[in-house]
Protein backbone atom coordinates (compact mmCIF):
# COMPACT_ATOMS: atom_id res chain seq x y z
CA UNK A 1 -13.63 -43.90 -30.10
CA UNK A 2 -12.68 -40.94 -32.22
CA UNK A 3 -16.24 -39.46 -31.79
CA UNK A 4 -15.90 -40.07 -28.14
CA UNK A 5 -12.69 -38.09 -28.18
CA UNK A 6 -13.54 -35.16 -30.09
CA UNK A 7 -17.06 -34.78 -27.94
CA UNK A 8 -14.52 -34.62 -25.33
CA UNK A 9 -12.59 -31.90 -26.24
CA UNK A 10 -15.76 -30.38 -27.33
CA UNK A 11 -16.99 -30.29 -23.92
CA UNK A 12 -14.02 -28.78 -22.57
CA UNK A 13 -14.45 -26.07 -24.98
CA UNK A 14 -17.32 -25.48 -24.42
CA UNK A 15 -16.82 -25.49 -20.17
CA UNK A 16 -13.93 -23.12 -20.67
CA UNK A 17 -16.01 -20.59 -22.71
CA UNK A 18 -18.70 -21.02 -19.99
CA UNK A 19 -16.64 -20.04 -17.72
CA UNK A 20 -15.03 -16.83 -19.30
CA UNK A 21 -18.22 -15.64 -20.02
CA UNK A 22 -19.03 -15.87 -16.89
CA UNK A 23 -16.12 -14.10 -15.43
CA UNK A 24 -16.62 -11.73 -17.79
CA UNK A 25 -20.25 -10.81 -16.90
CA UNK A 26 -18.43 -10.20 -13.38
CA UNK A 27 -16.17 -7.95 -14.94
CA UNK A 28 -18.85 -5.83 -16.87
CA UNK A 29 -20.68 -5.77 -13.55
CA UNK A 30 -18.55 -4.49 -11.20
CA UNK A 31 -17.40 -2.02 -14.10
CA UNK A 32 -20.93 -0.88 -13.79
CA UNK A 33 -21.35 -0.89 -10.50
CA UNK A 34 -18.27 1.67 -9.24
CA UNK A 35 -18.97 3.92 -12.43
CA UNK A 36 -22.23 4.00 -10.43
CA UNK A 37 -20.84 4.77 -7.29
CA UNK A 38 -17.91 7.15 -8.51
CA UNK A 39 -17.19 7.98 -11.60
CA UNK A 40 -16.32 6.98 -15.26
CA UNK A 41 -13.15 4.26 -15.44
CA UNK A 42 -10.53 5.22 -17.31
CA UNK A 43 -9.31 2.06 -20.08
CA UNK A 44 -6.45 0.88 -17.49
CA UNK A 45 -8.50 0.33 -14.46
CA UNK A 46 -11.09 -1.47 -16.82
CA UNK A 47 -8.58 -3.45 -17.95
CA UNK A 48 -7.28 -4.06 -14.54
CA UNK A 49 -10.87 -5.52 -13.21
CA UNK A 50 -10.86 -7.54 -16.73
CA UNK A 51 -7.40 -9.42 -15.40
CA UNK A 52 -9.37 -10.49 -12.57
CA UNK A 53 -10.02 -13.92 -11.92
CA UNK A 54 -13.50 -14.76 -10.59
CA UNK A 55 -12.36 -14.98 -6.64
CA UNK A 56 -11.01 -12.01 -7.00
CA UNK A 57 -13.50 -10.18 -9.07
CA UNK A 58 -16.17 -11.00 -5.81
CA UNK A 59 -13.82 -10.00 -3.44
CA UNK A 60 -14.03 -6.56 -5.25
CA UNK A 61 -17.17 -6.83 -6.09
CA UNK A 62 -17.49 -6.86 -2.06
CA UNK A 63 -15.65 -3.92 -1.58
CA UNK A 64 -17.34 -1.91 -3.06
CA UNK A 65 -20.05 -1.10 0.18
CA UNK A 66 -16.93 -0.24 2.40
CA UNK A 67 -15.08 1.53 -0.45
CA UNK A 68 -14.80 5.62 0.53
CA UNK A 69 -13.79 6.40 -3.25
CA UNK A 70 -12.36 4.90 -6.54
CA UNK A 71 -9.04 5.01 -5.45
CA UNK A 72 -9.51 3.31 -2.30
CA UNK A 73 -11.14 0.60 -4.51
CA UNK A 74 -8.27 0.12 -6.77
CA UNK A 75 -5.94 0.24 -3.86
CA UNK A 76 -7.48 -3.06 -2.83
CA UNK A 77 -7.72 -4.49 -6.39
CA UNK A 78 -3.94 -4.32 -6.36
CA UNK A 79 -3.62 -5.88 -3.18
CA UNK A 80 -5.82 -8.45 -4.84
CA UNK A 81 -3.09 -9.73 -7.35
C-alpha cells in the first residue's frame, strides 16, 4: 500500500516535470524563432514568453507569421495574459 502510494506521487512528479519541460522547449522556441525574425530579446520579454502557459505560448507561437515587428508581437503577448 505504501509502495503503491509513493509510485503514485512519483508519477505525478514525474508528469508535472514532463510537462514543464515541455512548455519550456516552447518557450526556448519561440525565443528563437522572433530573435530570428527581429532582433535580440532583451531579459524582460524573455521572461515574459517564459510566464507563458502552453495555450498561450502557441497562440504566440502563431503570431509570429502575421507579426509586422517585435513590438507588435509583444503587444499581443500582453493581450495574451
Amino acid at each position: 500500500m505504501l509502495a503503491e502510494t509513493v509510485r503514485g506521487w512519483y508519477d505525478k512528479a514525474e508528469a508535472r516535470g514532463e510537462a514543464k519541460g515541455k512548455t519550456k522547449g516552447k518557450a526556448e522556441t519561440l525565443i528563437f524563432l522572433l530573435e530570428n525574425q527581429f532582433d535580440p530579446l532583451s531579459s524582460n520579454q524573455k521572461e515574459k514568453i517564459f510566464a507563458l502557459n502552453e495555450p498561450r505560448l502557441m497562440a504566440a507561437i502563431s503570431y509570429i507569421f502575421p507579426a509586422k515587428s517585435l513590438e507588435d508581437m509583444f503587444v499581443f503577448i500582453n493581450t495574451l495574459k
